[in-house]
PDB file of N, CA and C in Angstrom:
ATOM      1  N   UNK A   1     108.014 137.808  -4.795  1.00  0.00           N
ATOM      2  CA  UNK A   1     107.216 137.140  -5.807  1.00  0.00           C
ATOM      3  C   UNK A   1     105.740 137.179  -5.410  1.00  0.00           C
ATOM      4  N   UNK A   2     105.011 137.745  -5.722  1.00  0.00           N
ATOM      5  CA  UNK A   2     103.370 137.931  -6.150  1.00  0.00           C
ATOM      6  C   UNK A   2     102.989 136.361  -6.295  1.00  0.00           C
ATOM      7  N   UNK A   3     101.057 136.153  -6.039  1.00  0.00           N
ATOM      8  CA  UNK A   3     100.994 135.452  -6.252  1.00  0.00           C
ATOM      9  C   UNK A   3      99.171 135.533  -6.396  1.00  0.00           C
ATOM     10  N   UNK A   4      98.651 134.474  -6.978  1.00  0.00           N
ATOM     11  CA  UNK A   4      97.195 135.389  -7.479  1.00  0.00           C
ATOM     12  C   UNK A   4      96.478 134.185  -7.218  1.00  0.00           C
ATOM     13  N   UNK A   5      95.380 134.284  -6.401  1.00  0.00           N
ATOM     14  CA  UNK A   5      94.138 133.284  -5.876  1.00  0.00           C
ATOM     15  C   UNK A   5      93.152 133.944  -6.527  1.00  0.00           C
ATOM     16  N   UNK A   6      92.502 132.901  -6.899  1.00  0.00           N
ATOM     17  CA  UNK A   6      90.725 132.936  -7.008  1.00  0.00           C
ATOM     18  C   UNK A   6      89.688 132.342  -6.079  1.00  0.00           C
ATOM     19  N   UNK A   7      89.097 132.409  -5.464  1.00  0.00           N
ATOM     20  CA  UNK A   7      88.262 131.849  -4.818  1.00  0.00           C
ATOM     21  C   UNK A   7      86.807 132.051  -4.690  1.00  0.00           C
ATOM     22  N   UNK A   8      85.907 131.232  -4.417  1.00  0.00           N
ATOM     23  CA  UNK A   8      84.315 131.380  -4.390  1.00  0.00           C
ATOM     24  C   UNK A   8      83.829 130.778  -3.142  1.00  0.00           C
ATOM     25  N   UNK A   9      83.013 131.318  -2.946  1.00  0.00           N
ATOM     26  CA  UNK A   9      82.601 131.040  -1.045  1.00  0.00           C
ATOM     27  C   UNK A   9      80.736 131.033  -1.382  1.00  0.00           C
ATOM     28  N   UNK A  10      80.353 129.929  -0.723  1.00  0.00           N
ATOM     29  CA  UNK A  10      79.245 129.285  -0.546  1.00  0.00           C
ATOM     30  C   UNK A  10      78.817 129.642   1.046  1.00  0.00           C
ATOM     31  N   UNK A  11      77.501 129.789   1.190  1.00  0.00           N
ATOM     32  CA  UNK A  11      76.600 130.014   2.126  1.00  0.00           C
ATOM     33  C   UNK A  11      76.122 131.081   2.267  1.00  0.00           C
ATOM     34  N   UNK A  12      75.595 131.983   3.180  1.00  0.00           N
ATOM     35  CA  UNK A  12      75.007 133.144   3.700  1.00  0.00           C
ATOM     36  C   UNK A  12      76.161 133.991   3.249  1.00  0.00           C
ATOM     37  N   UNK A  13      76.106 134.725   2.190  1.00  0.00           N
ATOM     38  CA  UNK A  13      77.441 135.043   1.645  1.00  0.00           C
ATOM     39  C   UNK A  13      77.246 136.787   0.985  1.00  0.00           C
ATOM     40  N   UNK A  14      75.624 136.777   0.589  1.00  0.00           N
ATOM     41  CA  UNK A  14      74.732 137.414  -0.342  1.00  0.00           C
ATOM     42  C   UNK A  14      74.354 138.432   1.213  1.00  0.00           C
ATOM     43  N   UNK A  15      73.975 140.187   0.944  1.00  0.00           N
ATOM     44  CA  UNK A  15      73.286 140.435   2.101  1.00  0.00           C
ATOM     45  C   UNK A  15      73.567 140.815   3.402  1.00  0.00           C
ATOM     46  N   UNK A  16      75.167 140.416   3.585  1.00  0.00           N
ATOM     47  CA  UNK A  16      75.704 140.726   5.416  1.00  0.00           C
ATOM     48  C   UNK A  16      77.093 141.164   5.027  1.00  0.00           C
ATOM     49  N   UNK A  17      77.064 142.165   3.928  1.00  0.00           N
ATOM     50  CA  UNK A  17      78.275 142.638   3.907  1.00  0.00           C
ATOM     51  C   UNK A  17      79.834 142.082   3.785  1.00  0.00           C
ATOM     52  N   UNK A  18      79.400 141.037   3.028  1.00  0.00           N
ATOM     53  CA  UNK A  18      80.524 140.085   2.468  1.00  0.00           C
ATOM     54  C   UNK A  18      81.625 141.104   1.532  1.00  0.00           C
ATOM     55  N   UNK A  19      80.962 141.360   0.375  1.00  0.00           N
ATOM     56  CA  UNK A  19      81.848 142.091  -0.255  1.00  0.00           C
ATOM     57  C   UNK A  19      82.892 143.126   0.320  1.00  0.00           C
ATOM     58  N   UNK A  20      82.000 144.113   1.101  1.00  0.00           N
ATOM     59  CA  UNK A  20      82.706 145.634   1.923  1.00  0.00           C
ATOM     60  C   UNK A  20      83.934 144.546   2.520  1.00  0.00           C
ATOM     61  N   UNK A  21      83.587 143.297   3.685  1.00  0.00           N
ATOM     62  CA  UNK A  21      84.456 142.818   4.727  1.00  0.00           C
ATOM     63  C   UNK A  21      85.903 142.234   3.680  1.00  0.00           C
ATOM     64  N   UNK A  22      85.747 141.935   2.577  1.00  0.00           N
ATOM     65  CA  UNK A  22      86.712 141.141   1.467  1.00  0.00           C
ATOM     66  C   UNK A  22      87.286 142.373   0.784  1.00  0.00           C
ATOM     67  N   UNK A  23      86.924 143.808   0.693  1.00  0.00           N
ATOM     68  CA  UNK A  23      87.746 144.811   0.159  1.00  0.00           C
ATOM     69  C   UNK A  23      88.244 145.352   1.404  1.00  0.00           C
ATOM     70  N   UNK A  24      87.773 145.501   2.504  1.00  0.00           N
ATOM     71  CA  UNK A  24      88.588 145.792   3.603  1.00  0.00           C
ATOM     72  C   UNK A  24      90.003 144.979   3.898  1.00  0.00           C
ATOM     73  N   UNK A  25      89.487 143.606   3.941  1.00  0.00           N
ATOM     74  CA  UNK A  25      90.648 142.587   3.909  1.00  0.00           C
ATOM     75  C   UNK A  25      91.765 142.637   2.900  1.00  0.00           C
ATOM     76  N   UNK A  26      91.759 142.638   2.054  1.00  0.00           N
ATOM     77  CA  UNK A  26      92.125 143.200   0.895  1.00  0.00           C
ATOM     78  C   UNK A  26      93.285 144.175   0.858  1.00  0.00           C
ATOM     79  N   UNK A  27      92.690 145.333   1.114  1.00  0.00           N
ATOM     80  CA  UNK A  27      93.264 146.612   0.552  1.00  0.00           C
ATOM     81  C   UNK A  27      94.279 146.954   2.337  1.00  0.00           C
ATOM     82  N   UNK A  28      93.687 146.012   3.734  1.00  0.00           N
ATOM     83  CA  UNK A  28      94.808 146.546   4.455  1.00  0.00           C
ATOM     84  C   UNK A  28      96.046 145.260   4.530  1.00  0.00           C
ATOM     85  N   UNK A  29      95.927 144.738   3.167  1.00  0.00           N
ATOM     86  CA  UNK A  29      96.984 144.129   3.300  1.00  0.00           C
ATOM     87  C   UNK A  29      97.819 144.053   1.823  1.00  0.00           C
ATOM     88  N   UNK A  30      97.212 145.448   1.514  1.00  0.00           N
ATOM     89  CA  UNK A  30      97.692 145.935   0.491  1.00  0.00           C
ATOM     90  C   UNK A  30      98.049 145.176  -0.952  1.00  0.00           C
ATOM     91  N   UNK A  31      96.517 144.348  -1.103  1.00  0.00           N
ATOM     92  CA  UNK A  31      96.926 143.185  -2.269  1.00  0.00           C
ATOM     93  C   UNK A  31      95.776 143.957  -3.332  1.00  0.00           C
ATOM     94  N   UNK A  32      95.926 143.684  -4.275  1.00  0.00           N
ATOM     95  CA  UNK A  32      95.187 143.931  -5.717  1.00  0.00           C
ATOM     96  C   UNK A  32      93.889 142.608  -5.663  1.00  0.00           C
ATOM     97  N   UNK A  33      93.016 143.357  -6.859  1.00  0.00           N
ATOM     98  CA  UNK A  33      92.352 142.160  -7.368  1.00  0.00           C
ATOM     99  C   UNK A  33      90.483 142.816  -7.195  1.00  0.00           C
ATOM    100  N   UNK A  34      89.836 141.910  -7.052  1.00  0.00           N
ATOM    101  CA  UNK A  34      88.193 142.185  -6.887  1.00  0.00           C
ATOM    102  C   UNK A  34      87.648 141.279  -6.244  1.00  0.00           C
ATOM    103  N   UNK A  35      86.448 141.951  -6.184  1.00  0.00           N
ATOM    104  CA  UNK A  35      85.046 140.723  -5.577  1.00  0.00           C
ATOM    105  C   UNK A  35      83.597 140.944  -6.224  1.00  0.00           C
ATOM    106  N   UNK A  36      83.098 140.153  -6.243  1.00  0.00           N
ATOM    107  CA  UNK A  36      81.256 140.216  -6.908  1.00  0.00           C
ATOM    108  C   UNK A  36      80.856 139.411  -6.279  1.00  0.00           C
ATOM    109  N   UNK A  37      79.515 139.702  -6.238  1.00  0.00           N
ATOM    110  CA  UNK A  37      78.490 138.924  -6.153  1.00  0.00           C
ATOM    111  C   UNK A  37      78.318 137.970  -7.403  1.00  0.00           C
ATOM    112  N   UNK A  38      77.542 136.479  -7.534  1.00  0.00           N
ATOM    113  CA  UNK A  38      77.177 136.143  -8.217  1.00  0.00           C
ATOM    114  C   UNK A  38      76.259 135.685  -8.386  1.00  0.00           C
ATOM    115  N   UNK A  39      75.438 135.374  -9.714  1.00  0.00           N
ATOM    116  CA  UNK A  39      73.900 135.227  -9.625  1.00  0.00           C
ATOM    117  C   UNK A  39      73.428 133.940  -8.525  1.00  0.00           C
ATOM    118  N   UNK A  40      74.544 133.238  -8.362  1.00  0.00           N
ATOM    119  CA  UNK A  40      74.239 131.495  -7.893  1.00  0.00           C
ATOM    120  C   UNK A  40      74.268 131.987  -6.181  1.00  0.00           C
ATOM    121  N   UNK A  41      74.427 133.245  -5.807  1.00  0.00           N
ATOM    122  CA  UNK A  41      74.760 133.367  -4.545  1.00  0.00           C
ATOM    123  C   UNK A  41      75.844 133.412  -4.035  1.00  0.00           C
ATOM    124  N   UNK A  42      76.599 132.775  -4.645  1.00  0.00           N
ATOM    125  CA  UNK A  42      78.075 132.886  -4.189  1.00  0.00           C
ATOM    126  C   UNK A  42      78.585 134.409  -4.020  1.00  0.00           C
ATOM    127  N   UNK A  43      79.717 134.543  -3.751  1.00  0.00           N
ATOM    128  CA  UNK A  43      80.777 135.724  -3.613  1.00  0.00           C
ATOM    129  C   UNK A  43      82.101 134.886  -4.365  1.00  0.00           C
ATOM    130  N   UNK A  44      82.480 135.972  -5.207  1.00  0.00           N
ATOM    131  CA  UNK A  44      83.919 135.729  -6.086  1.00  0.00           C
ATOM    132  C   UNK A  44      85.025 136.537  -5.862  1.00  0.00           C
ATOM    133  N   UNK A  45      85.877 136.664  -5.365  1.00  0.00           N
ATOM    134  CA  UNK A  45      87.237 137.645  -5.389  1.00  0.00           C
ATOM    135  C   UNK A  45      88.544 136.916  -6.106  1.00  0.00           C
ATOM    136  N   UNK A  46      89.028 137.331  -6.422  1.00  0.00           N
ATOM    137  CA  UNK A  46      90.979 137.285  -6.928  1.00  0.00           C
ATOM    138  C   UNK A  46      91.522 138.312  -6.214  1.00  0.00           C
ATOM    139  N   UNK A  47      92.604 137.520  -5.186  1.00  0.00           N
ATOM    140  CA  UNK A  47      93.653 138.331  -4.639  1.00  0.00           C
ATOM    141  C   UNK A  47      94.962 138.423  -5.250  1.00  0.00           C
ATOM    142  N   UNK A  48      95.263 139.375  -5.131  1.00  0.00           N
ATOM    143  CA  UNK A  48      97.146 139.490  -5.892  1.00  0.00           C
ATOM    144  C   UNK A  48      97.812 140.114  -5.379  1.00  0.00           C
ATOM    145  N   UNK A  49      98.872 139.720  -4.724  1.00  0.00           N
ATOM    146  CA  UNK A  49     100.044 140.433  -3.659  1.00  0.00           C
ATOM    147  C   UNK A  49     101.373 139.325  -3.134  1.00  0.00           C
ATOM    148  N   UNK A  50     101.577 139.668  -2.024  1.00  0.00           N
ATOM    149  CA  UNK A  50     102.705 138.684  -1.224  1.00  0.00           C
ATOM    150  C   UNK A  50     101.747 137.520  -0.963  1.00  0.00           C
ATOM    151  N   UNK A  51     102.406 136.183  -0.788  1.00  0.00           N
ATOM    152  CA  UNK A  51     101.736 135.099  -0.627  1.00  0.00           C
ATOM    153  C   UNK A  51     101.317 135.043   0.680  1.00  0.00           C
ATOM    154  N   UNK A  52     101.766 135.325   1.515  1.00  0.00           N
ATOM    155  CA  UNK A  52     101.583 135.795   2.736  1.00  0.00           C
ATOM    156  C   UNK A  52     100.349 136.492   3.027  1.00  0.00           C
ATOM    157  N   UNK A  53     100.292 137.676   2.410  1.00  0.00           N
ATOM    158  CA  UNK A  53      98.817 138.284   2.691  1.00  0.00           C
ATOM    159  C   UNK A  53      97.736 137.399   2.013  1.00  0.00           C
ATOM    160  N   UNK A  54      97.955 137.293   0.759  1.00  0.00           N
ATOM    161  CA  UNK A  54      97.230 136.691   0.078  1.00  0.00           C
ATOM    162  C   UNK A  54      96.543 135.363   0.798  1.00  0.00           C
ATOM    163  N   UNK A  55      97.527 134.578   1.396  1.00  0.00           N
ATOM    164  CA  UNK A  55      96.690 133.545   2.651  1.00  0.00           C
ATOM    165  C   UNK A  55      95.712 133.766   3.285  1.00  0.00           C
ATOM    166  N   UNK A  56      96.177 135.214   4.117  1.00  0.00           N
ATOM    167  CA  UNK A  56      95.556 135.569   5.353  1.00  0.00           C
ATOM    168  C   UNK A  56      94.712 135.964   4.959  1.00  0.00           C
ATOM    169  N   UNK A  57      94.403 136.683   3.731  1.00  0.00           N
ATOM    170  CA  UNK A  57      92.914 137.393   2.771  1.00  0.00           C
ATOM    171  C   UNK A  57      92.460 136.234   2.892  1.00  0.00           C
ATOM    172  N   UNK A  58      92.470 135.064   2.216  1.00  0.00           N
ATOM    173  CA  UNK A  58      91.629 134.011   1.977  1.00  0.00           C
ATOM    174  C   UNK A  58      91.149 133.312   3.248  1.00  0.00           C
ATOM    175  N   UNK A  59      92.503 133.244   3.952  1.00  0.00           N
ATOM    176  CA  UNK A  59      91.457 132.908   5.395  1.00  0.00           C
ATOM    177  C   UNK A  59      90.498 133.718   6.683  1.00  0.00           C
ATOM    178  N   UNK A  60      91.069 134.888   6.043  1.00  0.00           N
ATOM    179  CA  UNK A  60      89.751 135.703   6.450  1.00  0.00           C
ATOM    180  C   UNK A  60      88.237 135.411   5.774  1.00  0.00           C
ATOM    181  N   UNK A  61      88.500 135.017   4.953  1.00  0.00           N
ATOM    182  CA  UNK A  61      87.225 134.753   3.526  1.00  0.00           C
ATOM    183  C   UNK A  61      86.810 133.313   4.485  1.00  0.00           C
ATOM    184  N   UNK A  62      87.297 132.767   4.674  1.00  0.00           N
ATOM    185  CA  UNK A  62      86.730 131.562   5.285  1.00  0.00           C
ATOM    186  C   UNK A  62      85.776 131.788   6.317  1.00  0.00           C
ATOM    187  N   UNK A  63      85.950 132.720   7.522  1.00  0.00           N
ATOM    188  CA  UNK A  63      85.200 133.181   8.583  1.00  0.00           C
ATOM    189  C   UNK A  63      84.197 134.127   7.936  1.00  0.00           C
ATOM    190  N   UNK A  64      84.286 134.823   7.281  1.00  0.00           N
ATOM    191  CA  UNK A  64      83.677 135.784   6.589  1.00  0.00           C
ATOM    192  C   UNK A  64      83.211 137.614   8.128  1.00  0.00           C
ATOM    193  N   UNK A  65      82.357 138.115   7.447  1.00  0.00           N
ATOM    194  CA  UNK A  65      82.003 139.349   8.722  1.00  0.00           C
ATOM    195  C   UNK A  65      80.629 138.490   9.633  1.00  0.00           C
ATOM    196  N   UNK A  66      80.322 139.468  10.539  1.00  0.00           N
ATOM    197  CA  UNK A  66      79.212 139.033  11.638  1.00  0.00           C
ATOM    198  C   UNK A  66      78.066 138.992  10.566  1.00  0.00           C
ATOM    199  N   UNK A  67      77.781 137.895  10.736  1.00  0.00           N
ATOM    200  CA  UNK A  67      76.105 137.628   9.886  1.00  0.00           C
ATOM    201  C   UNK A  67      76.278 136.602   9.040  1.00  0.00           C
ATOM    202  N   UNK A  68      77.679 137.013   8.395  1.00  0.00           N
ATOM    203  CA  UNK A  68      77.969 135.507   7.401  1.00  0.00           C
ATOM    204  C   UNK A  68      77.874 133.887   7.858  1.00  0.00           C
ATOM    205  N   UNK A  69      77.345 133.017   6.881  1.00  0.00           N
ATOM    206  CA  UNK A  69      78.029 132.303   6.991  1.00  0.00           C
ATOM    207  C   UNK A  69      78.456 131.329   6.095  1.00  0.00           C
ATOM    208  N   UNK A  70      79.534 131.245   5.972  1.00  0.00           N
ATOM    209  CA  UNK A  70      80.668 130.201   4.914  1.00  0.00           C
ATOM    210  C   UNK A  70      80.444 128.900   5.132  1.00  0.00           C
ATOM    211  N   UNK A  71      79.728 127.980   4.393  1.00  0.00           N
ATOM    212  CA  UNK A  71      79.902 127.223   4.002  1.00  0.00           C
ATOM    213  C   UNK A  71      80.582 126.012   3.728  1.00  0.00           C
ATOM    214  N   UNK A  72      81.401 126.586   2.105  1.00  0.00           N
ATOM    215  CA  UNK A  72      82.355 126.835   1.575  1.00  0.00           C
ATOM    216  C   UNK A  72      83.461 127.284   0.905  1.00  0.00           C
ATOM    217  N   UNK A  73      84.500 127.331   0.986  1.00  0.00           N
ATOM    218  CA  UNK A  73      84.723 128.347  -0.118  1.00  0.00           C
ATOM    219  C   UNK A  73      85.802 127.589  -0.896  1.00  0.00           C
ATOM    220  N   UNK A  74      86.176 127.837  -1.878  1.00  0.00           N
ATOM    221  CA  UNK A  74      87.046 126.804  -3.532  1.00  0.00           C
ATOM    222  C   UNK A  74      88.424 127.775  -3.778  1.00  0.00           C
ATOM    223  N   UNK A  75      89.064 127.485  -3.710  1.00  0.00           N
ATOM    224  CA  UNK A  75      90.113 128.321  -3.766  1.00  0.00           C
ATOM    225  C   UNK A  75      91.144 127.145  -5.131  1.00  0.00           C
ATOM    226  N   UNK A  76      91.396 128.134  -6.131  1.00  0.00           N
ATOM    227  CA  UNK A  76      92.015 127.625  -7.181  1.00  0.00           C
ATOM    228  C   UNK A  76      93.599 129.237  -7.299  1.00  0.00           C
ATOM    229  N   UNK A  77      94.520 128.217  -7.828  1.00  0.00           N
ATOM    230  CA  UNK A  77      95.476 129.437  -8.672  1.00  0.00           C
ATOM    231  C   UNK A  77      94.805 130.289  -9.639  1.00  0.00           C
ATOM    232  N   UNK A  78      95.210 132.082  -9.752  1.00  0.00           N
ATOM    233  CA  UNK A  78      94.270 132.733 -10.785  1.00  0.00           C
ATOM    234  C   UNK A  78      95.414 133.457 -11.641  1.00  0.00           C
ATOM    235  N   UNK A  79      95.464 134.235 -12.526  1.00  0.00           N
ATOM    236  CA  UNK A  79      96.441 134.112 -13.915  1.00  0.00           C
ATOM    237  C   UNK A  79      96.398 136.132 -13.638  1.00  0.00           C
ATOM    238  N   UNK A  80      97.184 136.193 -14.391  1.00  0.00           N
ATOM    239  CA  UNK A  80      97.083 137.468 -14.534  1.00  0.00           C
ATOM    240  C   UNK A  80      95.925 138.040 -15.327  1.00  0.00           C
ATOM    241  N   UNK A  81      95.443 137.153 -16.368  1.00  0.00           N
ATOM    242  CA  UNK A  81      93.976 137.205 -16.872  1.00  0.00           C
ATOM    243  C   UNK A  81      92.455 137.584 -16.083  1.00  0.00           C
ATOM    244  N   UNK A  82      92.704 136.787 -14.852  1.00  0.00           N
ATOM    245  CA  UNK A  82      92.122 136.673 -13.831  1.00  0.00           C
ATOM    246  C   UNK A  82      91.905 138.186 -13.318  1.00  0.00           C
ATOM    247  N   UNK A  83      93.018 139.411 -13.434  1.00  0.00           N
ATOM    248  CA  UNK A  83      93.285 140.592 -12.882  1.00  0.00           C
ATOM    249  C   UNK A  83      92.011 141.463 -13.676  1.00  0.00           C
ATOM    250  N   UNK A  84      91.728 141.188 -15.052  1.00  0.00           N
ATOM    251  CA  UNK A  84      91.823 142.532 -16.216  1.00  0.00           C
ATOM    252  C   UNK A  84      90.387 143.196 -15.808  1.00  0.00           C
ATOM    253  N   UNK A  85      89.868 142.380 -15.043  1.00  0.00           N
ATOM    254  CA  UNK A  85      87.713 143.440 -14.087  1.00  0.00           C
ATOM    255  C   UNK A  85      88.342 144.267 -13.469  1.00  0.00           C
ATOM    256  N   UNK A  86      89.873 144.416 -13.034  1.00  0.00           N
ATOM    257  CA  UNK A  86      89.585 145.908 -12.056  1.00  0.00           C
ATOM    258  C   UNK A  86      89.743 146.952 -12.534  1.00  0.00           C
ATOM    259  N   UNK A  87      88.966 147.895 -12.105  1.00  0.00           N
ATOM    260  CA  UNK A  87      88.745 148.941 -12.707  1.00  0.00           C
ATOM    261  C   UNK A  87      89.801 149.782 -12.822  1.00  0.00           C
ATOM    262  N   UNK A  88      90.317 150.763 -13.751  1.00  0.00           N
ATOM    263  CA  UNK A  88      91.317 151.554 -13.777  1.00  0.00           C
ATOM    264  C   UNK A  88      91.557 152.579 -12.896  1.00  0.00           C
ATOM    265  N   UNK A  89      92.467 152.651 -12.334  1.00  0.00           N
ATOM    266  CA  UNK A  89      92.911 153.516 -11.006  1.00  0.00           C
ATOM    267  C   UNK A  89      92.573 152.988  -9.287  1.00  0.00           C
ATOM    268  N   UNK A  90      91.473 151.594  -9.702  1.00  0.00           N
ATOM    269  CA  UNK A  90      91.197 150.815  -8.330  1.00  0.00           C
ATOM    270  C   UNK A  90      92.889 149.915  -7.962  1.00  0.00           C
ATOM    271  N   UNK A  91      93.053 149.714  -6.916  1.00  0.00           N
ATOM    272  CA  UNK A  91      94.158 148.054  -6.499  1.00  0.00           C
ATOM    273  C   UNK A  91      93.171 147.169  -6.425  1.00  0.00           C
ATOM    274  N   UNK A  92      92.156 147.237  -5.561  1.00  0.00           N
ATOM    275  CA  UNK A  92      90.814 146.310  -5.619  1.00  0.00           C
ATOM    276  C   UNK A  92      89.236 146.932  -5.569  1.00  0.00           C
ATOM    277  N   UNK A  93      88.636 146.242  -6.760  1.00  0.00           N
ATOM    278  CA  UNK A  93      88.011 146.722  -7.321  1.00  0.00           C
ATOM    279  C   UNK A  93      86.453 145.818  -6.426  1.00  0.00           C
ATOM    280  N   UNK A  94      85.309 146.615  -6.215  1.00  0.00           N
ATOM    281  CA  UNK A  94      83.798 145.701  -5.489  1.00  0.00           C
ATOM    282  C   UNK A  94      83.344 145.836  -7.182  1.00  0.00           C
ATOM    283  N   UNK A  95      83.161 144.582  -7.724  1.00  0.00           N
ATOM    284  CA  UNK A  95      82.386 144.272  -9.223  1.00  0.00           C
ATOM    285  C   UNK A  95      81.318 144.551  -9.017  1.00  0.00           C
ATOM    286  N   UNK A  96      80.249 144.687 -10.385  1.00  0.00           N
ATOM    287  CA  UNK A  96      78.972 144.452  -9.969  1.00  0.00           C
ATOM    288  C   UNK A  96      78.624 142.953 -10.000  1.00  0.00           C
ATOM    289  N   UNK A  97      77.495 142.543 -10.120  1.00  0.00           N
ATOM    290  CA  UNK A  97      77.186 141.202  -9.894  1.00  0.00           C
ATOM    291  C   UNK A  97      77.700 140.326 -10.687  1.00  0.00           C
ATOM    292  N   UNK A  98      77.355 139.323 -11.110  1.00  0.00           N
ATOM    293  CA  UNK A  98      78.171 138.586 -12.721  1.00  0.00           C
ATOM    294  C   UNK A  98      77.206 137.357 -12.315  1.00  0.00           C
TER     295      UNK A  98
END
């Protein structure tokens, strides 16, 4: 059974390679979904896979890469709605900004 997070992460988030470190995380744990930047600074991703990875994605998101730093980050349930930004033929898609 699949399972689909949204989350948004606050602090030094913009700039140190947040996004690249959250599609790396991501894709070697073989889950679907995206990430952007957003105008407020934040970083946005939806993960979708085993609940299991899907954790460990998000708590990687918590530490973030060397330079980051997290804040916070909001983690809510996300819908299959949540899925329809990735791009066709991506599993996880780097958005542009939003």
């Amino acid at each position: 059974m699949n399972v689909i997070r949204h989350i948004s992460v606050r602090g030094r988030v913009q700039g140190v390679g947040f996004r690249a470190f959250v599609e790396h995380e991501a894709l070697k744990r073989n889950l679907g979904g995206w990430v952007r930047n957003r105008r407020d600074g934040t970083v946005e991703a939806v993960f979708s896979g085993e609940p299991a990875a899907v954790a460990a994605a998000v708590e990687a998101c918590r530490r973030g890469p060397f330079g980051a730093r997290v804040d916070a980050l909001y983690e809510d349930d996300g819908s299959e709605a949540d899925l329809k930004p990735v791009r066709p033929g991506d599993v996880f898609s780097v958005l542009p900004d939003a």
